[in-house]
PDB file of N, CA and C in Angstrom:
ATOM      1  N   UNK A   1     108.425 191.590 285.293  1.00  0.00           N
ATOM      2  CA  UNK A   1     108.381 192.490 286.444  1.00  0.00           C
ATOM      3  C   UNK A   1     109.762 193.011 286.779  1.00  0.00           C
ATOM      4  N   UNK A   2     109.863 194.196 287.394  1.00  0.00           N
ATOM      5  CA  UNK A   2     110.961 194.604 287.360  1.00  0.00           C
ATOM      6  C   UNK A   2     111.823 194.107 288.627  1.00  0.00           C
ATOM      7  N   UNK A   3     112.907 194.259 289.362  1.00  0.00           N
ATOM      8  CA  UNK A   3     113.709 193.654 290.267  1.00  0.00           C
ATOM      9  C   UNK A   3     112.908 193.364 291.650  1.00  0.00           C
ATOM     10  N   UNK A   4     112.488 195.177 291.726  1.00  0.00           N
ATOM     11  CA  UNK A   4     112.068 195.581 293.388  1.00  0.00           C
ATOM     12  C   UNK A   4     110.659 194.778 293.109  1.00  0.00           C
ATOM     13  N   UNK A   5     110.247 194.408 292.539  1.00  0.00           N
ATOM     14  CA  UNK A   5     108.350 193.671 292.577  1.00  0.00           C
ATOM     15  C   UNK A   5     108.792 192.385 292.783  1.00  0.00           C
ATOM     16  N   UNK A   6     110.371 191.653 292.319  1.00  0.00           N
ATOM     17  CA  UNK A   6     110.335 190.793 292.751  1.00  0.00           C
ATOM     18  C   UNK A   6     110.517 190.234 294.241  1.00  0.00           C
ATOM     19  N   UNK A   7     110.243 188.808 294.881  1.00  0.00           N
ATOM     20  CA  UNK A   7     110.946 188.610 295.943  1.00  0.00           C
ATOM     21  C   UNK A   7     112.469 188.357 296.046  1.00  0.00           C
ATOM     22  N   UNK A   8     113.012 188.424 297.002  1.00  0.00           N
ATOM     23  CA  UNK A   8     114.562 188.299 297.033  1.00  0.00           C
ATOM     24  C   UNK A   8     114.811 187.040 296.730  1.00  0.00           C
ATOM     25  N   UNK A   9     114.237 185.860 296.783  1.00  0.00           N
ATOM     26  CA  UNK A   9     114.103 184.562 296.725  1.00  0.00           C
ATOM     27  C   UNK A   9     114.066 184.208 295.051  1.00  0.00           C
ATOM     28  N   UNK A  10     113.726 185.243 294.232  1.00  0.00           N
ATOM     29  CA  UNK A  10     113.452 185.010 292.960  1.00  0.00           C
ATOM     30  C   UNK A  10     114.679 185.761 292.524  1.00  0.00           C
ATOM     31  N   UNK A  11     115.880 186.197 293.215  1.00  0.00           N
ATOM     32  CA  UNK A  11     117.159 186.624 292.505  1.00  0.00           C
ATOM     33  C   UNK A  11     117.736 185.736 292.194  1.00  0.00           C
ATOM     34  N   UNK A  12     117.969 184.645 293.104  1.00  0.00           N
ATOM     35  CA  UNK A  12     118.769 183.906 292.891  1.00  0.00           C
ATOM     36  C   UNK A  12     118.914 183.055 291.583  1.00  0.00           C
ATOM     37  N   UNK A  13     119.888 182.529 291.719  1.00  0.00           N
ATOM     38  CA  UNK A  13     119.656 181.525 290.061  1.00  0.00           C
ATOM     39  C   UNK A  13     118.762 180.657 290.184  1.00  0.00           C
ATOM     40  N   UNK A  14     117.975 180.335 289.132  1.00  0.00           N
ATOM     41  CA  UNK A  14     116.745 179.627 289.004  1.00  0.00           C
ATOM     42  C   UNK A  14     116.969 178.583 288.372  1.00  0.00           C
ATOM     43  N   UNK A  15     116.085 177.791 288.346  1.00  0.00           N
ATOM     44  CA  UNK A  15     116.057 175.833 288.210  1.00  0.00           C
ATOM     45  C   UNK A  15     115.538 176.360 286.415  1.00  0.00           C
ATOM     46  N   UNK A  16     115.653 175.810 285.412  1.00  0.00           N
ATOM     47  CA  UNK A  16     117.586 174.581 285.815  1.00  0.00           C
ATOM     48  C   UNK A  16     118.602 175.361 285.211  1.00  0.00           C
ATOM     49  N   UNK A  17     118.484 176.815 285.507  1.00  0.00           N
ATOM     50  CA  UNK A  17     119.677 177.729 285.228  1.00  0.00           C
ATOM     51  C   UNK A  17     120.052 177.608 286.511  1.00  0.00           C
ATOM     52  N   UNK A  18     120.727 176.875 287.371  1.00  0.00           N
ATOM     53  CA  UNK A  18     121.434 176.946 288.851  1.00  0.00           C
ATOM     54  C   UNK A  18     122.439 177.259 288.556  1.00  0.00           C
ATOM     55  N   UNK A  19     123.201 177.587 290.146  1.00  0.00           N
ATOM     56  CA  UNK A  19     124.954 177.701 290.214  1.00  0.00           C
ATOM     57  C   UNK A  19     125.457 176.221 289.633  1.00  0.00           C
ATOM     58  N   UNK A  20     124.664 175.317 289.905  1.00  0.00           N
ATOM     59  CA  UNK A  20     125.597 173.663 290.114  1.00  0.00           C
ATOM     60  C   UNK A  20     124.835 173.596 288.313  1.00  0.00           C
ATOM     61  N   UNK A  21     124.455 173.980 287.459  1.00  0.00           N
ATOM     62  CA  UNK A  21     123.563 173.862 286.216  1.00  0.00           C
ATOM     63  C   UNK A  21     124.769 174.568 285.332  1.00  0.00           C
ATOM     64  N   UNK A  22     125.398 175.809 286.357  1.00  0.00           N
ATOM     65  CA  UNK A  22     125.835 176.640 285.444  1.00  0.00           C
ATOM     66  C   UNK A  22     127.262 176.274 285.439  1.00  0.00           C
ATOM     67  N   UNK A  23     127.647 175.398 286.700  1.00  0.00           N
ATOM     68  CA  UNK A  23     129.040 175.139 286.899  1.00  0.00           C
ATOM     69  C   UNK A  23     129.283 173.737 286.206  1.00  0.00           C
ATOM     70  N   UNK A  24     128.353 173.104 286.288  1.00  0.00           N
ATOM     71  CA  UNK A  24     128.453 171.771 285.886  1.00  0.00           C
ATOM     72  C   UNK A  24     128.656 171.832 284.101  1.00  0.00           C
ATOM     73  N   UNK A  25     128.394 172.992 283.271  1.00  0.00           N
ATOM     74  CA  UNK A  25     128.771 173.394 282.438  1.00  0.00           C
ATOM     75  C   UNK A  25     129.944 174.060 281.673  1.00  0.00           C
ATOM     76  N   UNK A  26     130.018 174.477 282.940  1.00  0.00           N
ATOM     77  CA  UNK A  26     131.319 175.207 282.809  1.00  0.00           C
ATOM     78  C   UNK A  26     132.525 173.863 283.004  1.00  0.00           C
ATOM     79  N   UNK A  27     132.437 173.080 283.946  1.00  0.00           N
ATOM     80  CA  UNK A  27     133.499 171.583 284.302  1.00  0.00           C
ATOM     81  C   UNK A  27     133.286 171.340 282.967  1.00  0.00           C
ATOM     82  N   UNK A  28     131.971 171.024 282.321  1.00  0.00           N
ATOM     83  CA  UNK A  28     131.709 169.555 281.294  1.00  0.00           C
ATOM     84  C   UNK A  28     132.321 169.814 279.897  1.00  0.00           C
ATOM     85  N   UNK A  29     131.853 171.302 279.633  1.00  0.00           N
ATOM     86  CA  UNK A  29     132.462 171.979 278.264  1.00  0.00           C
ATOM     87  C   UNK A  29     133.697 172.329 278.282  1.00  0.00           C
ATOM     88  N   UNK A  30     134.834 173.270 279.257  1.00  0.00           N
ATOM     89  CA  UNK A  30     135.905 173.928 279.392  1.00  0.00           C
ATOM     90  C   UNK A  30     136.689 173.134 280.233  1.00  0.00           C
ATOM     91  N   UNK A  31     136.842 172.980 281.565  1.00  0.00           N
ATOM     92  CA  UNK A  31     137.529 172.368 282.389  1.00  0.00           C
ATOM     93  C   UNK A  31     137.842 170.942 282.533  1.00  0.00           C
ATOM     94  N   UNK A  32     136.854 169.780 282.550  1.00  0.00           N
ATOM     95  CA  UNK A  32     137.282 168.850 282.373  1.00  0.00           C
ATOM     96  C   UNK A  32     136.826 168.274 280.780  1.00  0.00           C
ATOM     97  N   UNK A  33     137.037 168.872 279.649  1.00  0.00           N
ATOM     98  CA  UNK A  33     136.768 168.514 278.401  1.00  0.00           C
ATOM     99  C   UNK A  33     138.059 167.557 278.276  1.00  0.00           C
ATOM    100  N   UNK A  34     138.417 166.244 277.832  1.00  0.00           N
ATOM    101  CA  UNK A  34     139.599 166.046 277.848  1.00  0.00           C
ATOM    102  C   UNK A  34     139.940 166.172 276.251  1.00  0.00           C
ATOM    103  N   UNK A  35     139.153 166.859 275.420  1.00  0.00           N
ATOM    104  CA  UNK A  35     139.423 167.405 273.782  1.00  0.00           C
ATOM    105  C   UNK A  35     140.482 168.421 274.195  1.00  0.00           C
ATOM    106  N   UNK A  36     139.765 169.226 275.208  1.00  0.00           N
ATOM    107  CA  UNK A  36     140.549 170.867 275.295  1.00  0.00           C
ATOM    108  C   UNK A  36     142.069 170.362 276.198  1.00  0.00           C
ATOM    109  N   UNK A  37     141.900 169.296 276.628  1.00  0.00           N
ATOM    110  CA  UNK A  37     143.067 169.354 277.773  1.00  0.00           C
ATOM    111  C   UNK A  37     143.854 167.949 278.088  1.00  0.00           C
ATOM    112  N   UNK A  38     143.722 167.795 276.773  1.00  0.00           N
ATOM    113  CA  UNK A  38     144.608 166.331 276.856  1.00  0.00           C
ATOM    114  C   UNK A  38     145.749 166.439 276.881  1.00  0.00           C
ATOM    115  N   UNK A  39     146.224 168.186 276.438  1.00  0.00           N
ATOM    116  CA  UNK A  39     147.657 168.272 276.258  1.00  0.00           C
ATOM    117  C   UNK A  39     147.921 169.673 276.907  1.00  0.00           C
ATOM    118  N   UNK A  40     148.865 169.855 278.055  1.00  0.00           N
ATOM    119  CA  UNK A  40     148.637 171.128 278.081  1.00  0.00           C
ATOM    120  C   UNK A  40     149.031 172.252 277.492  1.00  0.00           C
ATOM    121  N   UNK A  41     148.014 173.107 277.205  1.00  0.00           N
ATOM    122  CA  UNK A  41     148.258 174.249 276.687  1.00  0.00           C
ATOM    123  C   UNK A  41     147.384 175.558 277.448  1.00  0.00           C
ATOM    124  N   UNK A  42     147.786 176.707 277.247  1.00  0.00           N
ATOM    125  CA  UNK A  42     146.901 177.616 277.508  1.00  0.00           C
ATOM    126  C   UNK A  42     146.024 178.510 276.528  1.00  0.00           C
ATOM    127  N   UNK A  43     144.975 178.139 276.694  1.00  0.00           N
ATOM    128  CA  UNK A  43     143.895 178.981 276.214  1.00  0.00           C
ATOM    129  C   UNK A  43     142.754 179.784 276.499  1.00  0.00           C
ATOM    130  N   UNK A  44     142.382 180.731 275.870  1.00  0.00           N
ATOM    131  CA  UNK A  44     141.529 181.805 276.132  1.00  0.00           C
ATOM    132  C   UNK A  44     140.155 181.206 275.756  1.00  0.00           C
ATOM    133  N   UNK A  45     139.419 181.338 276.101  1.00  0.00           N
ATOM    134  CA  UNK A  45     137.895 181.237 276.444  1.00  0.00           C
ATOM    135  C   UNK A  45     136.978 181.910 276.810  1.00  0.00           C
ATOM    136  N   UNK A  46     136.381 182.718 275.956  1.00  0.00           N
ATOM    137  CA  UNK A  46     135.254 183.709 275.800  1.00  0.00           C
ATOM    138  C   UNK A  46     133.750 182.752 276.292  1.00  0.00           C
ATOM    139  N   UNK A  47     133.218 183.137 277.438  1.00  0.00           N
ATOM    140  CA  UNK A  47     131.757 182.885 278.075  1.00  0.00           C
ATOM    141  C   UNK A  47     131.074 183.664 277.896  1.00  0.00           C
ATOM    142  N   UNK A  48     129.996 184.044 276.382  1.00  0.00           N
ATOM    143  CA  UNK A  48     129.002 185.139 276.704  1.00  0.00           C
ATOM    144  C   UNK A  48     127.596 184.670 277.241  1.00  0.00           C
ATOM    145  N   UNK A  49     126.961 185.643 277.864  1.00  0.00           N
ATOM    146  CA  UNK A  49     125.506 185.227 278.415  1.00  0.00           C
ATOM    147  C   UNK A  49     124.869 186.577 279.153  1.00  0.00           C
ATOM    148  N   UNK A  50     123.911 185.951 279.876  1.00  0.00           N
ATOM    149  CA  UNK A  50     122.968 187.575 280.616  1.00  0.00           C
ATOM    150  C   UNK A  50     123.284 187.461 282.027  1.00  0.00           C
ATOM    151  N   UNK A  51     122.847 188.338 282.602  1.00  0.00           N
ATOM    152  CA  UNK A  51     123.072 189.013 283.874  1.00  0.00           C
ATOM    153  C   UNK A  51     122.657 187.080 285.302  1.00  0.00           C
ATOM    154  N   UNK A  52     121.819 186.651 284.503  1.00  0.00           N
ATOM    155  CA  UNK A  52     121.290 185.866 285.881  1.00  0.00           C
ATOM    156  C   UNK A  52     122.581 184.337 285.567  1.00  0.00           C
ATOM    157  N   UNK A  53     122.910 183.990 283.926  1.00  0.00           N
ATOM    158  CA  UNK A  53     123.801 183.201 283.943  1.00  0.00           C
ATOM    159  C   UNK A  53     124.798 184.008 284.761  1.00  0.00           C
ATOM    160  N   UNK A  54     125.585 184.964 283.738  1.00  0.00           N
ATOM    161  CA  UNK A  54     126.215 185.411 284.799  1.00  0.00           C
ATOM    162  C   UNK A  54     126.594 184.626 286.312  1.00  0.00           C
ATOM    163  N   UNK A  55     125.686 186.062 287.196  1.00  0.00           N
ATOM    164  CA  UNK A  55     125.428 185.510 288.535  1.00  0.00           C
ATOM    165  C   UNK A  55     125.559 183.915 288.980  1.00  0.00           C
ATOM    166  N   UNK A  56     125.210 183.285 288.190  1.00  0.00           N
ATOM    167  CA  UNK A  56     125.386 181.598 288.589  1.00  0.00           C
ATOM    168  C   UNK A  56     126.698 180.959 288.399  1.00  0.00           C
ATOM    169  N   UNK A  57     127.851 181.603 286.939  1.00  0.00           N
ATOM    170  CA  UNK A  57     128.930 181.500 287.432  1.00  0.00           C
ATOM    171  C   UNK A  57     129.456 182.036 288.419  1.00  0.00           C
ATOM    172  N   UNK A  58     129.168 183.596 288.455  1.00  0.00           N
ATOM    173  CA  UNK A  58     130.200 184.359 289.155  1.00  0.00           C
ATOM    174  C   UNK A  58     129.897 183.702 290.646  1.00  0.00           C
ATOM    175  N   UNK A  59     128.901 182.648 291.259  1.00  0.00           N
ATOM    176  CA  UNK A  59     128.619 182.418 292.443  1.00  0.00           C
ATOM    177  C   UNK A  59     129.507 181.378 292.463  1.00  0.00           C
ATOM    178  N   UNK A  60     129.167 180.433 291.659  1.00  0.00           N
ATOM    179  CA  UNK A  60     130.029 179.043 291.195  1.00  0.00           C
ATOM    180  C   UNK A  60     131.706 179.561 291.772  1.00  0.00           C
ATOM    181  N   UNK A  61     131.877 180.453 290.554  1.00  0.00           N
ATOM    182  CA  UNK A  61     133.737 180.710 290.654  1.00  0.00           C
ATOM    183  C   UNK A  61     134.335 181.276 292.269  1.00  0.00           C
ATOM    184  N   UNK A  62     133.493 182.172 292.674  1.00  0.00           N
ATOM    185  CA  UNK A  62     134.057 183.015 293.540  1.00  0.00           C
ATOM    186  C   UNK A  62     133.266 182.775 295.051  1.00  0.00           C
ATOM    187  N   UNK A  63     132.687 181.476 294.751  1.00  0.00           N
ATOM    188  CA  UNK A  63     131.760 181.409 295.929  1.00  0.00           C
ATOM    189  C   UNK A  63     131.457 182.434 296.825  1.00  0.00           C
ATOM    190  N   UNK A  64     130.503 183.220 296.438  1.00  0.00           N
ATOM    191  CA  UNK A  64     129.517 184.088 296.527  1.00  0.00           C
ATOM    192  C   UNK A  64     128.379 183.350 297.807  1.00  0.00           C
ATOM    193  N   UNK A  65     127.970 184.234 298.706  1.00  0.00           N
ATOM    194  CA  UNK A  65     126.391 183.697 299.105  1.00  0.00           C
ATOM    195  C   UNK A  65     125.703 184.372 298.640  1.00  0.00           C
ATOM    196  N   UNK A  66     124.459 184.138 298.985  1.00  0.00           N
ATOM    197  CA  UNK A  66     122.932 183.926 298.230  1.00  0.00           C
ATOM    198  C   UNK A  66     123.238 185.816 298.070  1.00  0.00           C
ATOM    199  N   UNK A  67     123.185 185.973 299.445  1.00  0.00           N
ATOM    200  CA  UNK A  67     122.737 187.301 299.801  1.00  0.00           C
ATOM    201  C   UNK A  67     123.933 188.642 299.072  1.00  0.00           C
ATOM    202  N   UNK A  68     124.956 188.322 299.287  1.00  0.00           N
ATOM    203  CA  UNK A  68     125.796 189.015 297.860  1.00  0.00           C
ATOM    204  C   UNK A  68     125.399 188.920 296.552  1.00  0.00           C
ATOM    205  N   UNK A  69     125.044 188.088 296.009  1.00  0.00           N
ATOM    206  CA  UNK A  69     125.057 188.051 294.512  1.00  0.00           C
ATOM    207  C   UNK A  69     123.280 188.619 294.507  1.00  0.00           C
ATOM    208  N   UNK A  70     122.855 188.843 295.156  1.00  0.00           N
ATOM    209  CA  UNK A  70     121.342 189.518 295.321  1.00  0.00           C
ATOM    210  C   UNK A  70     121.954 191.490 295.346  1.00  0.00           C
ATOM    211  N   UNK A  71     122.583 191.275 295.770  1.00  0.00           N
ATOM    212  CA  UNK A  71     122.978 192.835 295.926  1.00  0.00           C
ATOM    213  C   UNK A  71     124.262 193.324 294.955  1.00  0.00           C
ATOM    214  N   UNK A  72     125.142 192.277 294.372  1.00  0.00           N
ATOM    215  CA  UNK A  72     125.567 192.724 293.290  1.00  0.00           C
ATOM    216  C   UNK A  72     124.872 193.116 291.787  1.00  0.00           C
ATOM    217  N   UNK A  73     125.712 194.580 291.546  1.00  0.00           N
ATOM    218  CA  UNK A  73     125.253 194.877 290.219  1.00  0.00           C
ATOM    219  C   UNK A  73     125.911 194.410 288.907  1.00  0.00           C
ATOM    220  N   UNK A  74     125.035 194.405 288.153  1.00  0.00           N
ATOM    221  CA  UNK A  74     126.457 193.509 286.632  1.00  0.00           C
ATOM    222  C   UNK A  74     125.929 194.210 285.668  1.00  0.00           C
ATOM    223  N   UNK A  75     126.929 194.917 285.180  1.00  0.00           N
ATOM    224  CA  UNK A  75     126.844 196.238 283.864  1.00  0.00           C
ATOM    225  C   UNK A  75     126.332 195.668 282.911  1.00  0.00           C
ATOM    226  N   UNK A  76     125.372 195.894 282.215  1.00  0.00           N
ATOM    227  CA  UNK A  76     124.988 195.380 281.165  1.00  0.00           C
ATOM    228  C   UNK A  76     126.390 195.696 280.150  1.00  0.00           C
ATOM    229  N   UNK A  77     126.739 194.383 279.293  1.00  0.00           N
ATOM    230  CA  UNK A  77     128.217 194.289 278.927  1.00  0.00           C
ATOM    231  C   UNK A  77     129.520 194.531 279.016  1.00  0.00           C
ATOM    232  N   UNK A  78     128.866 194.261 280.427  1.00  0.00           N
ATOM    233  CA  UNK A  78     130.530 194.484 281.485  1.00  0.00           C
ATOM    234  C   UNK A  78     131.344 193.177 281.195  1.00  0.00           C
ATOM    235  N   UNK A  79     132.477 192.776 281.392  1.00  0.00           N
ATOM    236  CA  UNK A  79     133.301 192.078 281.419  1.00  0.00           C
ATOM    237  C   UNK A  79     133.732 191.590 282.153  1.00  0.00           C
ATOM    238  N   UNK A  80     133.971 190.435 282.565  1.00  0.00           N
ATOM    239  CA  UNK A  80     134.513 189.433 283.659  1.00  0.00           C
ATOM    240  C   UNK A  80     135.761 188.538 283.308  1.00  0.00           C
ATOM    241  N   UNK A  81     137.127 189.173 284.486  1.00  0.00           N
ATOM    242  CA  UNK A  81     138.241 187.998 283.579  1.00  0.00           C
ATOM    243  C   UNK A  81     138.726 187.086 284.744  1.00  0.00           C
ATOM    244  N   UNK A  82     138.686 186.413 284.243  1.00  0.00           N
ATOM    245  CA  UNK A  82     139.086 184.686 285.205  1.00  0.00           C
ATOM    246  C   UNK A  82     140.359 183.899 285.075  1.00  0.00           C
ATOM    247  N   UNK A  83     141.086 183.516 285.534  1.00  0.00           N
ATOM    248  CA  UNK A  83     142.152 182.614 285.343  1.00  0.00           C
ATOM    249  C   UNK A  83     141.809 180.796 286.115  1.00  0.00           C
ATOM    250  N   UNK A  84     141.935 180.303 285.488  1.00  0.00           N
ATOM    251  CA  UNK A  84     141.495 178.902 286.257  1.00  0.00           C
ATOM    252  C   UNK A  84     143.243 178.022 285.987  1.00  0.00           C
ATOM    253  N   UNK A  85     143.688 177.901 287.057  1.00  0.00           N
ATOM    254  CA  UNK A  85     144.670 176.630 286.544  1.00  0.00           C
ATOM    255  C   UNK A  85     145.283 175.844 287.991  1.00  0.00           C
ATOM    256  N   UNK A  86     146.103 175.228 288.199  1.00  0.00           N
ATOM    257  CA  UNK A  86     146.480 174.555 289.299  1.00  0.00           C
ATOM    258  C   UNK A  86     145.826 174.602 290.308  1.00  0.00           C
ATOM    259  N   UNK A  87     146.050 176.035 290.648  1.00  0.00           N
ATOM    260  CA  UNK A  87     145.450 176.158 292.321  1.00  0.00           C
ATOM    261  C   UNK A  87     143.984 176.776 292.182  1.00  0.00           C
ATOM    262  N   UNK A  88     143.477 176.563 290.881  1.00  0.00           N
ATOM    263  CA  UNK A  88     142.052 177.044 291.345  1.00  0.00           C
ATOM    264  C   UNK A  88     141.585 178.240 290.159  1.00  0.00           C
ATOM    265  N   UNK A  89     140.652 179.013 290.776  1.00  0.00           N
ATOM    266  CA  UNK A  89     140.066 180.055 290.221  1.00  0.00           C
ATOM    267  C   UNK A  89     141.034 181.320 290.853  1.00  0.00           C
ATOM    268  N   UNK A  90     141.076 182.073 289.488  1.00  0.00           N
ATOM    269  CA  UNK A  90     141.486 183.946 290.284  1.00  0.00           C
ATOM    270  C   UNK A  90     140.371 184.413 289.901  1.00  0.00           C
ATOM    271  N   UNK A  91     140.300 186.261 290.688  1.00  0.00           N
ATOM    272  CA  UNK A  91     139.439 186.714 290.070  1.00  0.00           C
ATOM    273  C   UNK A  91     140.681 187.835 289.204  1.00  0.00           C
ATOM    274  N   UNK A  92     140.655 188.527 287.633  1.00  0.00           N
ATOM    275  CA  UNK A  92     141.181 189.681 287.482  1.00  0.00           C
ATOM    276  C   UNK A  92     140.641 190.731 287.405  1.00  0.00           C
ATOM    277  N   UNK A  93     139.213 190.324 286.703  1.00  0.00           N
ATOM    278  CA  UNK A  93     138.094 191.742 286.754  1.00  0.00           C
ATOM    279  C   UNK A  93     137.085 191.357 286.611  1.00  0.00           C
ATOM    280  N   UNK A  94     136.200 192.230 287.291  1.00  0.00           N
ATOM    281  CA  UNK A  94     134.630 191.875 287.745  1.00  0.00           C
ATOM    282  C   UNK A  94     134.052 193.026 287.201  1.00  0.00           C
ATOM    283  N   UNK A  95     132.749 192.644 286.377  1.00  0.00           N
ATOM    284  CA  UNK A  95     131.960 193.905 285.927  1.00  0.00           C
ATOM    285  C   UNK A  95     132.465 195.008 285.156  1.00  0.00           C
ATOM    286  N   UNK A  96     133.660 194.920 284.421  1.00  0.00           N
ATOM    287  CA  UNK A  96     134.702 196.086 283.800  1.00  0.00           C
ATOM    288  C   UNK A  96     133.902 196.725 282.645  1.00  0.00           C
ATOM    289  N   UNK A  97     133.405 198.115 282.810  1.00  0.00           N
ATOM    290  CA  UNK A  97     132.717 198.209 282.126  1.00  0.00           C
ATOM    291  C   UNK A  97     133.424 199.752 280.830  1.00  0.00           C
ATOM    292  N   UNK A  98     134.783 199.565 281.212  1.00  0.00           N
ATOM    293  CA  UNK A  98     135.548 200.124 280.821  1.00  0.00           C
ATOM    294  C   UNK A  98     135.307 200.507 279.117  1.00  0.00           C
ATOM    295  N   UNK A  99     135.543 199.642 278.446  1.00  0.00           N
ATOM    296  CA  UNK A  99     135.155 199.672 276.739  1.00  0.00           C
ATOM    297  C   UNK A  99     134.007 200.483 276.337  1.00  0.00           C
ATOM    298  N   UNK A 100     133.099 200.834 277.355  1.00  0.00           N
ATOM    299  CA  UNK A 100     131.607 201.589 276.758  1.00  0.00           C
ATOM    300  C   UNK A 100     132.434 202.962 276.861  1.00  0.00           C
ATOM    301  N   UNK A 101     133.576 203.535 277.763  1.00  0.00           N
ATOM    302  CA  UNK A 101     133.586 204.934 277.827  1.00  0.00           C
ATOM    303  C   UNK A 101     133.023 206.077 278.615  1.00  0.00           C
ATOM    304  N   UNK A 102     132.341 205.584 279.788  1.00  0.00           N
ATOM    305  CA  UNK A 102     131.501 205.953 280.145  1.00  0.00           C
ATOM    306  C   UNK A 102     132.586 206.943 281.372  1.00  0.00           C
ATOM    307  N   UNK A 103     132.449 207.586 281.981  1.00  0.00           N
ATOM    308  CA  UNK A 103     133.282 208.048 283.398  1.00  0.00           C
ATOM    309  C   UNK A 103     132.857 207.431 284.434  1.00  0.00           C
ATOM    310  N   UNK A 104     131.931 206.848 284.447  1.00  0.00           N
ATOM    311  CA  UNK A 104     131.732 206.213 285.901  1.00  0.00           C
ATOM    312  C   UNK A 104     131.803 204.121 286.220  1.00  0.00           C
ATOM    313  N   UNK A 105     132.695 203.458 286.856  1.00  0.00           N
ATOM    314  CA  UNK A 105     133.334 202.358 286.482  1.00  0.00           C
ATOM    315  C   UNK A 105     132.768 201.810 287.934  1.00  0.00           C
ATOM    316  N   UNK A 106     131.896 200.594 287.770  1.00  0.00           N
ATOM    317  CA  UNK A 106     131.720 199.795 289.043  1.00  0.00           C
ATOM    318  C   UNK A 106     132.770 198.355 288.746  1.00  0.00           C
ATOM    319  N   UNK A 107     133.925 198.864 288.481  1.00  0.00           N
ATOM    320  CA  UNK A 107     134.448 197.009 288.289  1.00  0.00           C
ATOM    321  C   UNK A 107     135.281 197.088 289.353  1.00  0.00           C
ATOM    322  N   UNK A 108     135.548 195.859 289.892  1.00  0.00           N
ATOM    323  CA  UNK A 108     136.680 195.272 290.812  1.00  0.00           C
ATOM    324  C   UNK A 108     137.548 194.675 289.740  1.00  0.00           C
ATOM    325  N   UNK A 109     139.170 195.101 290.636  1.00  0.00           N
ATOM    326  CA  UNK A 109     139.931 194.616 289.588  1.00  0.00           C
ATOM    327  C   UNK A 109     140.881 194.152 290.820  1.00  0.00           C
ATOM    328  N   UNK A 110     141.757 192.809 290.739  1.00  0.00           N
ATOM    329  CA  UNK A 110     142.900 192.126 291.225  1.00  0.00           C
ATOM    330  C   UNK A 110     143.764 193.056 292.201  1.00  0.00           C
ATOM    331  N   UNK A 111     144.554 192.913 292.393  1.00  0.00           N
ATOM    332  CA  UNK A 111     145.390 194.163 292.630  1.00  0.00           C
ATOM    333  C   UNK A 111     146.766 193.577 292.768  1.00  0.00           C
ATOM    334  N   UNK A 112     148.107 193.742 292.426  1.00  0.00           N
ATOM    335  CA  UNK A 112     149.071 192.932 291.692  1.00  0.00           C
ATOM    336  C   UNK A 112     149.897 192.441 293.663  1.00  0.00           C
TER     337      UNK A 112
END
């Protein structure tokens, strides 16, 4: 069914794709892996997935409520860039949908 047939209650991330499903993945594999981080270094880390994972990080990282991430749009192969280190999560770009070429750009980007 398409978005509007659904209820608003059915945007959200769903069991057992949750925020805490999707974050607890994100800690278990990347963040607290102690393979990746026994020593420090910095590395890049590519997360691909669909629009509703997505949404369950981007709620996770940027603590989002329910009712935002219901009304955000996410480009189909838009791009999302993140920095995670000491003090936390940044955001650098949200939804960058720049690479397709298109003239019209819904991304948020940092601002220096």
């Amino acid at each position: 069914p398409s978005r509007s047939s659904r209820s608003p209650s059915s945007w959200a991330c769903p069991i057992p794709l949750s925020v805490r499903g999707a974050s607890k993945w994100l800690e278990d594999e990347i963040i607290y892996n102690e393979e990746l981080t026994s020593e420090p270094v910095s590395m890049r880390v590519a997360v691909v997935g669909h629009g509703t994972a997505s949404r369950c990080l981007f709620q996770y990282i940027m603590r989002f409520d329910d009712m935002f991430l219901r009304r955000m749009s996410i480009e189909n192969t838009s791009i999302a860039r993140f920095i995670f280190d000491d003090e936390g999560w940044s955001v650098l770009k949200l939804n960058d949908a720049t690479h397709l070429g298109t003239s019209e750009s819904h991304s948020l980007e940092a601002q220096p």
